[in-house]
C-alpha atoms as a PDB file:
ATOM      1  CA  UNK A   1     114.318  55.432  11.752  1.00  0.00           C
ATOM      2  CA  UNK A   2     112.978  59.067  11.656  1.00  0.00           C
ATOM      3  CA  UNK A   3     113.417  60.850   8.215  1.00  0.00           C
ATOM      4  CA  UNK A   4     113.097  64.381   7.668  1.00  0.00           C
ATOM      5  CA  UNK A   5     111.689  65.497   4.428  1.00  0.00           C
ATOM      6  CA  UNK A   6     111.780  68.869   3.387  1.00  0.00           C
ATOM      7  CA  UNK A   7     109.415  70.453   1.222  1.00  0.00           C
ATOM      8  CA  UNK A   8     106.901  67.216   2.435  1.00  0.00           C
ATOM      9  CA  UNK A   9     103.955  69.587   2.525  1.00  0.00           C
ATOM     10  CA  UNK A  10     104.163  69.852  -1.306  1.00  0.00           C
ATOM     11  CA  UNK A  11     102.652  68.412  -4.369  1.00  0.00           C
ATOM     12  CA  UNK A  12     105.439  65.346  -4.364  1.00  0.00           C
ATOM     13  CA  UNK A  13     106.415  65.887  -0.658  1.00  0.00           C
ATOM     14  CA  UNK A  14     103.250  64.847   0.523  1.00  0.00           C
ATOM     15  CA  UNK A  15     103.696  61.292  -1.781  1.00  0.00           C
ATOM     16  CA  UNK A  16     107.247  60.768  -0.799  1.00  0.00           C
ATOM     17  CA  UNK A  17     105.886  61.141   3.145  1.00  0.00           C
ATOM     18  CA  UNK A  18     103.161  58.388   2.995  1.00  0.00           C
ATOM     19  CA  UNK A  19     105.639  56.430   0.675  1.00  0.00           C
ATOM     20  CA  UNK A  20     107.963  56.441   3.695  1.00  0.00           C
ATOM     21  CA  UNK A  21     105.265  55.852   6.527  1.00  0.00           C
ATOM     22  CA  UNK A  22     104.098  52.970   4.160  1.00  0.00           C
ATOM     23  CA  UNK A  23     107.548  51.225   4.041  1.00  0.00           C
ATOM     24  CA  UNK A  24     107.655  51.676   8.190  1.00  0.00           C
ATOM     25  CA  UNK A  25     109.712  54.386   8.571  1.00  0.00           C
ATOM     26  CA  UNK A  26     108.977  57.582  10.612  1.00  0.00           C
ATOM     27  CA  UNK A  27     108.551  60.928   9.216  1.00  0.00           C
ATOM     28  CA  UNK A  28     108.646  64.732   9.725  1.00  0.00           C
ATOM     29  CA  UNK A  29     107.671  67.214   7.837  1.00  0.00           C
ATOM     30  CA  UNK A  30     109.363  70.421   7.449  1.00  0.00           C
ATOM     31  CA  UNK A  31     108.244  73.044   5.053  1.00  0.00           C
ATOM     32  CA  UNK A  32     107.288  76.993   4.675  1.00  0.00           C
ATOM     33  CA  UNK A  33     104.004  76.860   3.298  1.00  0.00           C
ATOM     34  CA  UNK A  34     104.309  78.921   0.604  1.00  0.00           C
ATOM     35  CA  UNK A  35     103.255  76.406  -1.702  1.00  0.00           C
ATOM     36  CA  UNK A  36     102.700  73.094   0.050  1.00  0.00           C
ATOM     37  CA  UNK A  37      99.268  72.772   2.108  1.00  0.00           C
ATOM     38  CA  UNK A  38      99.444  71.477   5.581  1.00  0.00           C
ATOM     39  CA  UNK A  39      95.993  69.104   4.913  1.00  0.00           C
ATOM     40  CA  UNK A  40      98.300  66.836   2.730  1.00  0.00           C
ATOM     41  CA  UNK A  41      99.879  65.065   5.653  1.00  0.00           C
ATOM     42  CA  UNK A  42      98.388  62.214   7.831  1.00  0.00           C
ATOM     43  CA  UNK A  43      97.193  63.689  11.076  1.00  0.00           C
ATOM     44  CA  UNK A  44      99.941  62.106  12.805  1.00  0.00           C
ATOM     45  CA  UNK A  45     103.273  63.328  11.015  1.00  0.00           C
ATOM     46  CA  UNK A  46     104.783  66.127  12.701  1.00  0.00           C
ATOM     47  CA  UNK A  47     104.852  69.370  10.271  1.00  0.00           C
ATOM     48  CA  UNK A  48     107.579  71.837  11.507  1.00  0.00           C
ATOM     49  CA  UNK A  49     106.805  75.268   9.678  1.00  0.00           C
ATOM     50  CA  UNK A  50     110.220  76.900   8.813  1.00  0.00           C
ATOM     51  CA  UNK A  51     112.901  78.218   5.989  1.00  0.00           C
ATOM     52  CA  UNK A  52     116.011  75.882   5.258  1.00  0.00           C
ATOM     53  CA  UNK A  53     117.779  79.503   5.096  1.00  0.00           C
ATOM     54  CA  UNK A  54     117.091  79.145   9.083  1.00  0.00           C
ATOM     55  CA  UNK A  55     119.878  77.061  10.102  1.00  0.00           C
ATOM     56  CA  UNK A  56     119.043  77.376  14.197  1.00  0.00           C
ATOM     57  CA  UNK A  57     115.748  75.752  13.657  1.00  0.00           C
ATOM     58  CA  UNK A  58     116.817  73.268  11.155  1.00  0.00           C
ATOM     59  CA  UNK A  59     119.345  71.756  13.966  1.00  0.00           C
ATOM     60  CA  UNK A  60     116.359  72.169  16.694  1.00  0.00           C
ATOM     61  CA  UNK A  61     114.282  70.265  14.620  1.00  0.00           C
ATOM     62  CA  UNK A  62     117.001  67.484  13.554  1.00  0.00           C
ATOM     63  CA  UNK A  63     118.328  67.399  17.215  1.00  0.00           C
ATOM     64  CA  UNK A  64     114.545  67.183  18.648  1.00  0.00           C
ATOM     65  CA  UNK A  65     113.499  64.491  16.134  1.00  0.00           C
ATOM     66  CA  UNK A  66     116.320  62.182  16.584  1.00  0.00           C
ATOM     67  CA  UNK A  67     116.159  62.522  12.667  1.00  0.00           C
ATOM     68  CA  UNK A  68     118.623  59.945  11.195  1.00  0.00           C
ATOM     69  CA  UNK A  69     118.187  61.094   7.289  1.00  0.00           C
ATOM     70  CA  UNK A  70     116.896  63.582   5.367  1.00  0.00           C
ATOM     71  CA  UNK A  71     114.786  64.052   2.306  1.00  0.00           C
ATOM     72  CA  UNK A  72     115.502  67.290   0.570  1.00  0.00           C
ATOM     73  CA  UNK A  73     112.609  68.414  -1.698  1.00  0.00           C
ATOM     74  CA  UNK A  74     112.294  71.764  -0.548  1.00  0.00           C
ATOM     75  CA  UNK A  75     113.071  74.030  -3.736  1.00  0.00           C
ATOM     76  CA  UNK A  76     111.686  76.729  -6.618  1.00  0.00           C
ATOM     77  CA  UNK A  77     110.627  74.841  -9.457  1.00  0.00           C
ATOM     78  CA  UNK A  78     109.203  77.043 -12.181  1.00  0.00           C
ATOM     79  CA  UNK A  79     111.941  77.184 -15.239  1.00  0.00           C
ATOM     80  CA  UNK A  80     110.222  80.222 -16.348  1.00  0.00           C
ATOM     81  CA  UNK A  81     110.325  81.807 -13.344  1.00  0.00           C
ATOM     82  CA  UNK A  82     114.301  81.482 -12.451  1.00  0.00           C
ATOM     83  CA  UNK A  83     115.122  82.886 -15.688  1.00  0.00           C
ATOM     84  CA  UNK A  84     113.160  86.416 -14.224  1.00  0.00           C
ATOM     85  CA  UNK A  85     114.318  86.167 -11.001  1.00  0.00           C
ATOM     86  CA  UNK A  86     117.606  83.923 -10.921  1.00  0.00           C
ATOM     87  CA  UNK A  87     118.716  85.664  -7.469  1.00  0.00           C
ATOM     88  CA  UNK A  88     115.373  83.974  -6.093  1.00  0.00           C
ATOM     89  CA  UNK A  89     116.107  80.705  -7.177  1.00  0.00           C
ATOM     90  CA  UNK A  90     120.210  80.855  -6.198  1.00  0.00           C
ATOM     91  CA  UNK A  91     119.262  82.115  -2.947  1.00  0.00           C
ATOM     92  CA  UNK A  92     116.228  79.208  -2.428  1.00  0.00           C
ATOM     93  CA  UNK A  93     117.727  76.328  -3.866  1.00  0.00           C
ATOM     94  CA  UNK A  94     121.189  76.603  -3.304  1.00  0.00           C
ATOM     95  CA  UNK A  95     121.843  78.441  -0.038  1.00  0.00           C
ATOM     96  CA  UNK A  96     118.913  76.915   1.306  1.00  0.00           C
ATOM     97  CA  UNK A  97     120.732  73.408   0.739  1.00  0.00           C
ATOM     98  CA  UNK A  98     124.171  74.898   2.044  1.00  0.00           C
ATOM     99  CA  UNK A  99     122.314  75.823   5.246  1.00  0.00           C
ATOM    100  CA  UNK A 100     120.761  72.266   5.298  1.00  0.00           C
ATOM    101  CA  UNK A 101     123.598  70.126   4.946  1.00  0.00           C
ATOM    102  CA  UNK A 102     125.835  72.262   7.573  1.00  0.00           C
ATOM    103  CA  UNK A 103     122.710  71.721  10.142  1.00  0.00           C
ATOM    104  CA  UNK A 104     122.798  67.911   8.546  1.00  0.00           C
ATOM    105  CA  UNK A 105     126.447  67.621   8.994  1.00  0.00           C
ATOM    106  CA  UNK A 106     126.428  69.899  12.566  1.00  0.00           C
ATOM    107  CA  UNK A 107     123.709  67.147  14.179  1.00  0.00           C
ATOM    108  CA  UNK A 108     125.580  64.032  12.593  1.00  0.00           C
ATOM    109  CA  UNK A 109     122.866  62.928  10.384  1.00  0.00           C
ATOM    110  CA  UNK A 110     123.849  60.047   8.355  1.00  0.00           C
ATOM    111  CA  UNK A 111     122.333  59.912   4.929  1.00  0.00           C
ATOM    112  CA  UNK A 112     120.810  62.617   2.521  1.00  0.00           C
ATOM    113  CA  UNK A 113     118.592  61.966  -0.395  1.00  0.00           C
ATOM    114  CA  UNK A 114     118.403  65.197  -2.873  1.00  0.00           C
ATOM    115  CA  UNK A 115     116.059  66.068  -5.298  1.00  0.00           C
ATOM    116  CA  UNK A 116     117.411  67.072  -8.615  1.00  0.00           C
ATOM    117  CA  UNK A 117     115.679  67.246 -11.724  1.00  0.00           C
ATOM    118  CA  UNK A 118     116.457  66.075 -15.631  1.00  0.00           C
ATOM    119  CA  UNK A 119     116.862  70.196 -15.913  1.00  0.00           C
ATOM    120  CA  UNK A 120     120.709  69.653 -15.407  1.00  0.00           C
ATOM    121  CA  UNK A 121     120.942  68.027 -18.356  1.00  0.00           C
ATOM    122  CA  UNK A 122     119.648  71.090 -20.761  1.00  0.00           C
ATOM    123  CA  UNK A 123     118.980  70.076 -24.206  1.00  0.00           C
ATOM    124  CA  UNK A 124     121.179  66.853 -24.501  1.00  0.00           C
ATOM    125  CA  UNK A 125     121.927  65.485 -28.233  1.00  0.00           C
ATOM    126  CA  UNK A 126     120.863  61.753 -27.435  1.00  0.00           C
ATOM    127  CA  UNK A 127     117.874  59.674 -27.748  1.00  0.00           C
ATOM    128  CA  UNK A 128     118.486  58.396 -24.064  1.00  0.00           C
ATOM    129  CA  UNK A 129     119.516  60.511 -21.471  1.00  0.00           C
ATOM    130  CA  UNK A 130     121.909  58.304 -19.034  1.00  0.00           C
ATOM    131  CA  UNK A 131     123.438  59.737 -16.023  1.00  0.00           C
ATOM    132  CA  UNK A 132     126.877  60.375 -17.730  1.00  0.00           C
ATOM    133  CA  UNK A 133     125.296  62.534 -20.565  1.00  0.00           C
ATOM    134  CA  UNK A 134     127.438  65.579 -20.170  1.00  0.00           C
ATOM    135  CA  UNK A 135     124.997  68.326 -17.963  1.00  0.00           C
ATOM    136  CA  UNK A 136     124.873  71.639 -19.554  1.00  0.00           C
ATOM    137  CA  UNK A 137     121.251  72.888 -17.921  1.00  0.00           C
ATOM    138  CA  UNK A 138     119.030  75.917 -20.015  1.00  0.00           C
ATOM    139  CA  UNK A 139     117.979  78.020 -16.910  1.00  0.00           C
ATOM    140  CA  UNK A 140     118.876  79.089 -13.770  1.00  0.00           C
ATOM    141  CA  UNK A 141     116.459  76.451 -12.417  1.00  0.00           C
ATOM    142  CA  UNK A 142     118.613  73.491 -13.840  1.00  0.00           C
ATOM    143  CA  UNK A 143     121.961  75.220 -12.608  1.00  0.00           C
ATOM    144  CA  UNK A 144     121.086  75.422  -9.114  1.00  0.00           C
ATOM    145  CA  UNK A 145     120.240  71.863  -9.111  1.00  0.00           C
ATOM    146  CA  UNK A 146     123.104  70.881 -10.472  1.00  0.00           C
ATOM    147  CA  UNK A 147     125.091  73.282  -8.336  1.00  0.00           C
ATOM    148  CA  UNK A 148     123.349  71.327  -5.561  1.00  0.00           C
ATOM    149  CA  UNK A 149     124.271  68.101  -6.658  1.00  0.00           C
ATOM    150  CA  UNK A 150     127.819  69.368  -6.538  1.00  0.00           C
ATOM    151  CA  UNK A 151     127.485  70.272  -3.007  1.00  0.00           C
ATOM    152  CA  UNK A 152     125.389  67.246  -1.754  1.00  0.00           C
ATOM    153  CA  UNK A 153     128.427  65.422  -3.240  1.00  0.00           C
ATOM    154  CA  UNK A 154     131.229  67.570  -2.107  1.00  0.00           C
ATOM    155  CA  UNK A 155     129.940  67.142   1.569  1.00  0.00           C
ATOM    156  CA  UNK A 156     129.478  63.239   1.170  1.00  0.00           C
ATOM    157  CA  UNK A 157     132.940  63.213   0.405  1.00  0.00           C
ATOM    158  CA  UNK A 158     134.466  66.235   3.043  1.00  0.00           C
ATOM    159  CA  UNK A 159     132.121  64.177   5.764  1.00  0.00           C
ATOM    160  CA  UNK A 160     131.029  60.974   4.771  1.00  0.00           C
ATOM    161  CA  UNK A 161     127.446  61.741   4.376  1.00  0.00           C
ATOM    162  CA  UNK A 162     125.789  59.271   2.721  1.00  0.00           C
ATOM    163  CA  UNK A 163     124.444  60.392  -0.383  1.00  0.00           C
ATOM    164  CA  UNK A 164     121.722  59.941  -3.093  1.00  0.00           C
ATOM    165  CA  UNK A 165     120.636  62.626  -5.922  1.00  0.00           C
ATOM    166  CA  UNK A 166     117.726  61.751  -8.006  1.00  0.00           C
ATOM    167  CA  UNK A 167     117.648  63.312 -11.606  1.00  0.00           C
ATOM    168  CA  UNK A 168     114.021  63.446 -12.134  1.00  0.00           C
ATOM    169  CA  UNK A 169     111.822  63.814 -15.446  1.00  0.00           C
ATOM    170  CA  UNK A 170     108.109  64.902 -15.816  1.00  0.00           C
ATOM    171  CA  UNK A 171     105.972  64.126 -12.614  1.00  0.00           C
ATOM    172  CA  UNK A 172     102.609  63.969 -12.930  1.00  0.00           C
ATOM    173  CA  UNK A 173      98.930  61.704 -11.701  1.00  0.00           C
ATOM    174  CA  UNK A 174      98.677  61.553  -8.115  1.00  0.00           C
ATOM    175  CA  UNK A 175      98.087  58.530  -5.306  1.00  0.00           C
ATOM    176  CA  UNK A 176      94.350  59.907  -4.484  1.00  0.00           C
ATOM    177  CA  UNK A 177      92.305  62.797  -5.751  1.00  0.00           C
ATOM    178  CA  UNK A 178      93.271  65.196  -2.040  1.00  0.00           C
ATOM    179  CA  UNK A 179      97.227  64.848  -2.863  1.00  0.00           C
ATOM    180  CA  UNK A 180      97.018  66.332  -6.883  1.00  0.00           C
ATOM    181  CA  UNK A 181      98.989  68.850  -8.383  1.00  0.00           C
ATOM    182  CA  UNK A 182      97.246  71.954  -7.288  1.00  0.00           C
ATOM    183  CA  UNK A 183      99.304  74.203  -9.246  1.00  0.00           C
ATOM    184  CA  UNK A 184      99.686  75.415 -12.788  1.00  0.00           C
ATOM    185  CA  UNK A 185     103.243  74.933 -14.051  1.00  0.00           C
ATOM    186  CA  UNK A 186     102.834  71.768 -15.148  1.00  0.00           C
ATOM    187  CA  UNK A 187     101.868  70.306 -18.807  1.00  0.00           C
ATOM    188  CA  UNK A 188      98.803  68.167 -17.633  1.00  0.00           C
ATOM    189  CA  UNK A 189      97.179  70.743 -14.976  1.00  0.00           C
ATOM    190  CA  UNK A 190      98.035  73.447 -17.739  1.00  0.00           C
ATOM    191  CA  UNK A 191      96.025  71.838 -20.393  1.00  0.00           C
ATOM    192  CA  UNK A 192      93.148  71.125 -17.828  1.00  0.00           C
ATOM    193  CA  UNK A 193      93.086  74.529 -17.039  1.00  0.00           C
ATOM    194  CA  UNK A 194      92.312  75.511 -20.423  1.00  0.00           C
ATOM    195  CA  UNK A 195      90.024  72.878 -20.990  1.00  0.00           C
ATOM    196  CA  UNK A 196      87.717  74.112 -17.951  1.00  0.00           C
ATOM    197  CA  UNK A 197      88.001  77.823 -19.311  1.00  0.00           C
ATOM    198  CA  UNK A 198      86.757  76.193 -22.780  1.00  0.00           C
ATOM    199  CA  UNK A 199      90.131  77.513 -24.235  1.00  0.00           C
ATOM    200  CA  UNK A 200      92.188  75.130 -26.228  1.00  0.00           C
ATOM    201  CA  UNK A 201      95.071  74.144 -24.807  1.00  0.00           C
ATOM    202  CA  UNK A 202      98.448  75.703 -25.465  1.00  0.00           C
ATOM    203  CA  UNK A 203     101.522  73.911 -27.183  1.00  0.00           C
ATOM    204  CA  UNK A 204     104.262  76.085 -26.773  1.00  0.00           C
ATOM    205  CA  UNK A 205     106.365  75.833 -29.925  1.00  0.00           C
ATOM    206  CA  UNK A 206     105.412  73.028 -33.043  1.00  0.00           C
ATOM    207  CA  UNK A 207     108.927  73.910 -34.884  1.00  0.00           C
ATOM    208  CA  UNK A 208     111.381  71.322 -32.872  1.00  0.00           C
ATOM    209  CA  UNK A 209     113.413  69.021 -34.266  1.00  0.00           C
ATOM    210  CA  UNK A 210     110.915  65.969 -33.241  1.00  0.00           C
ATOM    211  CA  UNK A 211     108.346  63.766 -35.252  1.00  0.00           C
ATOM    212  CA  UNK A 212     105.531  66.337 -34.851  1.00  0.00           C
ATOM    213  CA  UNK A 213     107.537  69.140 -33.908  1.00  0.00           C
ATOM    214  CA  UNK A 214     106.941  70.037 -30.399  1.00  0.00           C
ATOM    215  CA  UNK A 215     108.534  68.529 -27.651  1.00  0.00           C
ATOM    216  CA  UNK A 216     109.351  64.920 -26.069  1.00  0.00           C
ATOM    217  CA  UNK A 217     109.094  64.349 -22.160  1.00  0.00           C
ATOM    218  CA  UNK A 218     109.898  61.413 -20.150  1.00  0.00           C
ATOM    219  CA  UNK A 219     106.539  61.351 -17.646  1.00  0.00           C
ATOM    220  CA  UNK A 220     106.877  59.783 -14.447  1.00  0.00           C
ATOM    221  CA  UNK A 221     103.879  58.700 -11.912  1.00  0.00           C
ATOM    222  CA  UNK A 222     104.092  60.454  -8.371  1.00  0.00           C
ATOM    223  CA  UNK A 223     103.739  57.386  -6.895  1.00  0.00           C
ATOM    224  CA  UNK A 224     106.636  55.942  -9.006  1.00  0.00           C
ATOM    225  CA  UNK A 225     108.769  58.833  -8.115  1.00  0.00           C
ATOM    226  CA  UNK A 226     108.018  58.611  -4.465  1.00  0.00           C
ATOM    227  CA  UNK A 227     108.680  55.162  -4.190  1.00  0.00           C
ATOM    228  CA  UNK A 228     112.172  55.648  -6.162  1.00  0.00           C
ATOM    229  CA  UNK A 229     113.035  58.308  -3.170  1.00  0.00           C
ATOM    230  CA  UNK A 230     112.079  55.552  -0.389  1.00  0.00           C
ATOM    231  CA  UNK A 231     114.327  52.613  -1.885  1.00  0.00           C
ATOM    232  CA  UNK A 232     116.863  55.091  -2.327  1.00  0.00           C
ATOM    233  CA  UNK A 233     116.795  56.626   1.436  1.00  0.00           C
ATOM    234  CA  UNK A 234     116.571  51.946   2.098  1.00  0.00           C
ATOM    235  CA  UNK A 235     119.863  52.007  -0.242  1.00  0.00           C
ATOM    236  CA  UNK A 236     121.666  54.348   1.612  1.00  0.00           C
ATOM    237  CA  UNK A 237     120.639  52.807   5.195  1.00  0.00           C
ATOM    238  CA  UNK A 238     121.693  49.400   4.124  1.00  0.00           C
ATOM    239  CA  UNK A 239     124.938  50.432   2.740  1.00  0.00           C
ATOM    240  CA  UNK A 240     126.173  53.575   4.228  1.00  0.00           C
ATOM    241  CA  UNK A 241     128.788  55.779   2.816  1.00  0.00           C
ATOM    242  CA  UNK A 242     127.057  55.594  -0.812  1.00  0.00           C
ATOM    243  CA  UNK A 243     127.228  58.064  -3.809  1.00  0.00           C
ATOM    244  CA  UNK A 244     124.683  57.614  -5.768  1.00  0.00           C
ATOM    245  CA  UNK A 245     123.208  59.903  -9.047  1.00  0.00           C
ATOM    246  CA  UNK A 246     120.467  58.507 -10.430  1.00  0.00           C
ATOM    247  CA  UNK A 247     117.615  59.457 -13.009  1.00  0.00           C
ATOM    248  CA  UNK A 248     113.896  58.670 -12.603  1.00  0.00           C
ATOM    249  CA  UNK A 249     112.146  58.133 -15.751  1.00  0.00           C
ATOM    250  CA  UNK A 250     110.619  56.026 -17.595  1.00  0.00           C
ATOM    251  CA  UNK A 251     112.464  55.921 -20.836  1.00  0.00           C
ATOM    252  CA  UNK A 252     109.676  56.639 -23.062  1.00  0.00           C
ATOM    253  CA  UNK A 253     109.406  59.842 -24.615  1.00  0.00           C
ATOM    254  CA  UNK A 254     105.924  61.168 -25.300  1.00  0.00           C
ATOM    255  CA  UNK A 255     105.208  64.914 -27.286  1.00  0.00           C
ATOM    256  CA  UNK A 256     102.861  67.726 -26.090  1.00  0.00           C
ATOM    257  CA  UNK A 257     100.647  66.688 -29.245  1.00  0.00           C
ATOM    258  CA  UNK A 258     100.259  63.248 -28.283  1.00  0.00           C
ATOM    259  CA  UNK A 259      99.748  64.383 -24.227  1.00  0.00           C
ATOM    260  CA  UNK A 260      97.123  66.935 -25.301  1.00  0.00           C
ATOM    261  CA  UNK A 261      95.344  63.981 -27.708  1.00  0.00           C
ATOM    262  CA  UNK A 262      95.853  61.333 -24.352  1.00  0.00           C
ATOM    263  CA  UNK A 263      94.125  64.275 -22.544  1.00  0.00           C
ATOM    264  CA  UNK A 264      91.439  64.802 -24.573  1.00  0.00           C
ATOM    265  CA  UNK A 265      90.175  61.133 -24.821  1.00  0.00           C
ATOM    266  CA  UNK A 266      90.449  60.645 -21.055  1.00  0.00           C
ATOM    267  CA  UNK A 267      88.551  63.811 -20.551  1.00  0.00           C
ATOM    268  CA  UNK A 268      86.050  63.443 -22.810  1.00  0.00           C
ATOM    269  CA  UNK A 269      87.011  66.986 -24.403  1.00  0.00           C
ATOM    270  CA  UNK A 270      88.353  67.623 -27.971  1.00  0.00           C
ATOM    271  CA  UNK A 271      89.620  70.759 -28.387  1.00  0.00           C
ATOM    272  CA  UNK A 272      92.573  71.480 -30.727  1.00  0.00           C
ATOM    273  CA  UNK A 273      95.419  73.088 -29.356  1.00  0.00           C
ATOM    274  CA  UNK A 274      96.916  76.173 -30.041  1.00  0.00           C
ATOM    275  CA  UNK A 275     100.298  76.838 -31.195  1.00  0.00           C
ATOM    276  CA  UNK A 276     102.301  79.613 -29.760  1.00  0.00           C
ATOM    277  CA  UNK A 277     105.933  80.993 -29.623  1.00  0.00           C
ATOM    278  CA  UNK A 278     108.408  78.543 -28.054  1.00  0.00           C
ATOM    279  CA  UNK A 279     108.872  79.230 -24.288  1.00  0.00           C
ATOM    280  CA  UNK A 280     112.683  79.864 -23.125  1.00  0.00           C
ATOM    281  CA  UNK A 281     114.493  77.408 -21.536  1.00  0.00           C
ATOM    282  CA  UNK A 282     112.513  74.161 -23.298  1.00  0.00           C
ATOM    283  CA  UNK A 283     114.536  71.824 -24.614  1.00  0.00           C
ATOM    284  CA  UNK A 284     113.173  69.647 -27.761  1.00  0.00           C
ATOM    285  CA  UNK A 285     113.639  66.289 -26.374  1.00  0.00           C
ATOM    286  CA  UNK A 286     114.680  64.644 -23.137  1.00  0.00           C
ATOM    287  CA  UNK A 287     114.109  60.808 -22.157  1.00  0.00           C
ATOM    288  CA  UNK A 288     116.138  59.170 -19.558  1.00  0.00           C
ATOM    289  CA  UNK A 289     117.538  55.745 -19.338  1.00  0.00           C
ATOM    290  CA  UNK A 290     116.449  53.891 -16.502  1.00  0.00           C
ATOM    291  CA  UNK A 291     118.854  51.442 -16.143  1.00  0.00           C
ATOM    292  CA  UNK A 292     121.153  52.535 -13.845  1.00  0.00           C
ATOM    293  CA  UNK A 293     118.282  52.893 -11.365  1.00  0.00           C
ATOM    294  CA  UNK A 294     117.032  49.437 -11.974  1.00  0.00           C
ATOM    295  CA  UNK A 295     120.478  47.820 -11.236  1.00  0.00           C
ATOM    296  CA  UNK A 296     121.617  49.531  -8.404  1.00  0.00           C
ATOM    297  CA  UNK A 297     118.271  49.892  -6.841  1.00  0.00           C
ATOM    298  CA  UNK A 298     115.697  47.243  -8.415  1.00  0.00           C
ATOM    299  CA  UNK A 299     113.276  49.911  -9.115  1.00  0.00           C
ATOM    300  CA  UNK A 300     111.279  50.441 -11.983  1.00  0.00           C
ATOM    301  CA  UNK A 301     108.281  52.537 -12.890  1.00  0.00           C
ATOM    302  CA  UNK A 302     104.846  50.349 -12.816  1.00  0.00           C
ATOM    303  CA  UNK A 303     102.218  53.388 -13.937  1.00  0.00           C
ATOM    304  CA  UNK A 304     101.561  54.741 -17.724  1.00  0.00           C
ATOM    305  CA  UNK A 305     100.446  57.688 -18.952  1.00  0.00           C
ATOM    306  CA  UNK A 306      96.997  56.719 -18.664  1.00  0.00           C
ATOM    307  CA  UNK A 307      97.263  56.262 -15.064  1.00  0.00           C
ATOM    308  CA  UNK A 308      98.733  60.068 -14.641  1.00  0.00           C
ATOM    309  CA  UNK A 309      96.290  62.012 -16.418  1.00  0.00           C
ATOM    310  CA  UNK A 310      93.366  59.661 -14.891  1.00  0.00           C
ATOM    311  CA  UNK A 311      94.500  60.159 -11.592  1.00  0.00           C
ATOM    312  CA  UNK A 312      95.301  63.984 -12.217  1.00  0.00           C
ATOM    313  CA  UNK A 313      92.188  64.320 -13.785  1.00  0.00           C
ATOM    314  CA  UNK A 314      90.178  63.123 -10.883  1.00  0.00           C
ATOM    315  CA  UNK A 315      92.119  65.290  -8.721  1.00  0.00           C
ATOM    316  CA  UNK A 316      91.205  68.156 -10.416  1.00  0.00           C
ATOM    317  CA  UNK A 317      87.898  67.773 -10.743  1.00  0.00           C
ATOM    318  CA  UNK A 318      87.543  67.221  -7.058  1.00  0.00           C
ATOM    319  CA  UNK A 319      88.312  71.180  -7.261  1.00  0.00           C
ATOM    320  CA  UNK A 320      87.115  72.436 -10.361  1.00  0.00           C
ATOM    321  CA  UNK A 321      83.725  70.177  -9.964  1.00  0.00           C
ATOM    322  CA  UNK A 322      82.578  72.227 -13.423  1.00  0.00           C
ATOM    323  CA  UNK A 323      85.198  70.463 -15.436  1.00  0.00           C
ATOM    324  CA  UNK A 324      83.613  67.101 -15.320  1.00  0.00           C
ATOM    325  CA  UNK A 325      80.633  69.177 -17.457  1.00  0.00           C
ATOM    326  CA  UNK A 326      81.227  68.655 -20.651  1.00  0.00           C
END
């Protein structure tokens, strides 16, 4: 079957695509550019350039495809970001999705697989973060996913759209050097940014309430996370009519401190960071249980830490060639 995956141009897009064309199924691509780069896809995956605010070409492209599920990554992502410009991110993230699933819904499409993020659950009071931990998210970012689970859900229920929303931690590494994290937002590419500028590294806050004081994050291989969204899209093919909320995580918590030291010795550099004000919108500590992914799907996470930065790492260098030099 032919999935559509939206944002598939992107950093994780571009994963989740060759993911799916690995497990057999077809794939296009629909995405706006404006941060995903047309080179990440295999030569011979269709990449429809468009808005998810257009709802005409979004049922074109459905109808045209014979597209029998979609894969909704399209989205802002920057925390810091939605708390300047929260109309940006409503507008984006959430009518972007309404006009999706009424195009999804108008062309009969059967199942829906929606990228969320751990953001919905704000700064939650337990050492594990399961999907019932109540969902109280710190920026605009983390409302309009949750506002989009709501909606994913609400029109699985009005339509019987099968659906499956996948609550997300800390992505990072990358399958091959050409698909890394080009961007900046990030804690790993952030920290190798500094590193090539011969700056120390920036740890945004050391007065948490954590062992070292600065905060915990679950971190989750690309290629983990992609393969989560194809047995997921698999789950809902096999058993149709399905609701599913799910995180993807690890459920192991590692600081900033202890990324920036993991850094440093794969790198070769060892530069102390330095401590500055707290960012808003970062909560101390959040670390998913897994479980409910493992049971209902069989999945778990096979890739460390190790493997992310090493993989990011090599990525980056393949653009900043200089950083290798040190």
């Amino acid at each position: 079957m032919t999935w559509l995956i939206t944002g598939g141009a992107g950093y994780i897009g571009a994963h989740v695509v060759r993911a799916l064309r690995a497990a057999g199924e077809g794939a296009v691509v629909y995405d706006d550019l404006s941060t995903g780069i047309a080179e990440r896809l295999p030569d011979d995956v269709p990449l429809v350039v468009g808005s998810t605010l257009d709802g005409r070409r979004l049922r074109e492209v459905l109808t045209r495809h014979t597209v029998a599920g979609v894969v909704h990554l399209a989205a802002k992502k920057q925390v810091g970001e939605s708390i300047d410009r929260p109309l940006l991110y409503y507008r984006e993230n959430v009518e972007g999705l309404r006009v999706l699933l009424e195009a999804v819904t108008e062309a009969r499409v059967p199942h829906f697989v929606f990228s969320s993020s751990a953001a919905v659950y704000g700064m939650p009071g337990t050492e594990l973060v399961t999907e019932e931990t109540p969902c109280a998210p710190m920026s605009p970012y983390g409302e309009t996913k949750l506002a989009g689970e709501w909606l994913v859900r609400a029109t699985g229920r009005a339509t019987g759209l099968s659906t499956a929303c996948l609550r997300y931690f800390n992505v990072a590494g990358a399958a091959r050097p050409e698909l890394a994290d080009v961007g900046v937002s990030n804690l790993i590419p952030m920290v190798f940014e500094k590193l090539t500028e011969n700056a120390p590294p920036r740890i945004f806050g050391d007065d948490y309430p954590t062992p070292d004081g600065t905060c915990v994050r679950d971190y989750i291989h690309v290629v983990d996370l992609a393969d989560a969204h194809v047995a997921a899209a698999r789950a809902l093919t096999a058993s149709p009519g399905r609701d599913l909320t799910l995180n993807v995580g690890r459920g192991e918590g590692v600081s900033v401190r202890e990324m920036i030291d993991h850094i440093n010795a794969v790198t070769g550099y060892a530069r102390p960071p330095l401590t500055t004000p707290r960012r808003p919108g970062d909560p101390a500590r959040v670390v998913a249980s897994a479980d409910r992914i493992a049971a209902e799907l069989g999945w778990k996470a096979r890739h460390d830490v190790q493997d992310m930065i090493t993989s990011a790492w090599e990525g980056w260098v393949r653009l900043h060639p200089e950083a290798a030099r040190v």
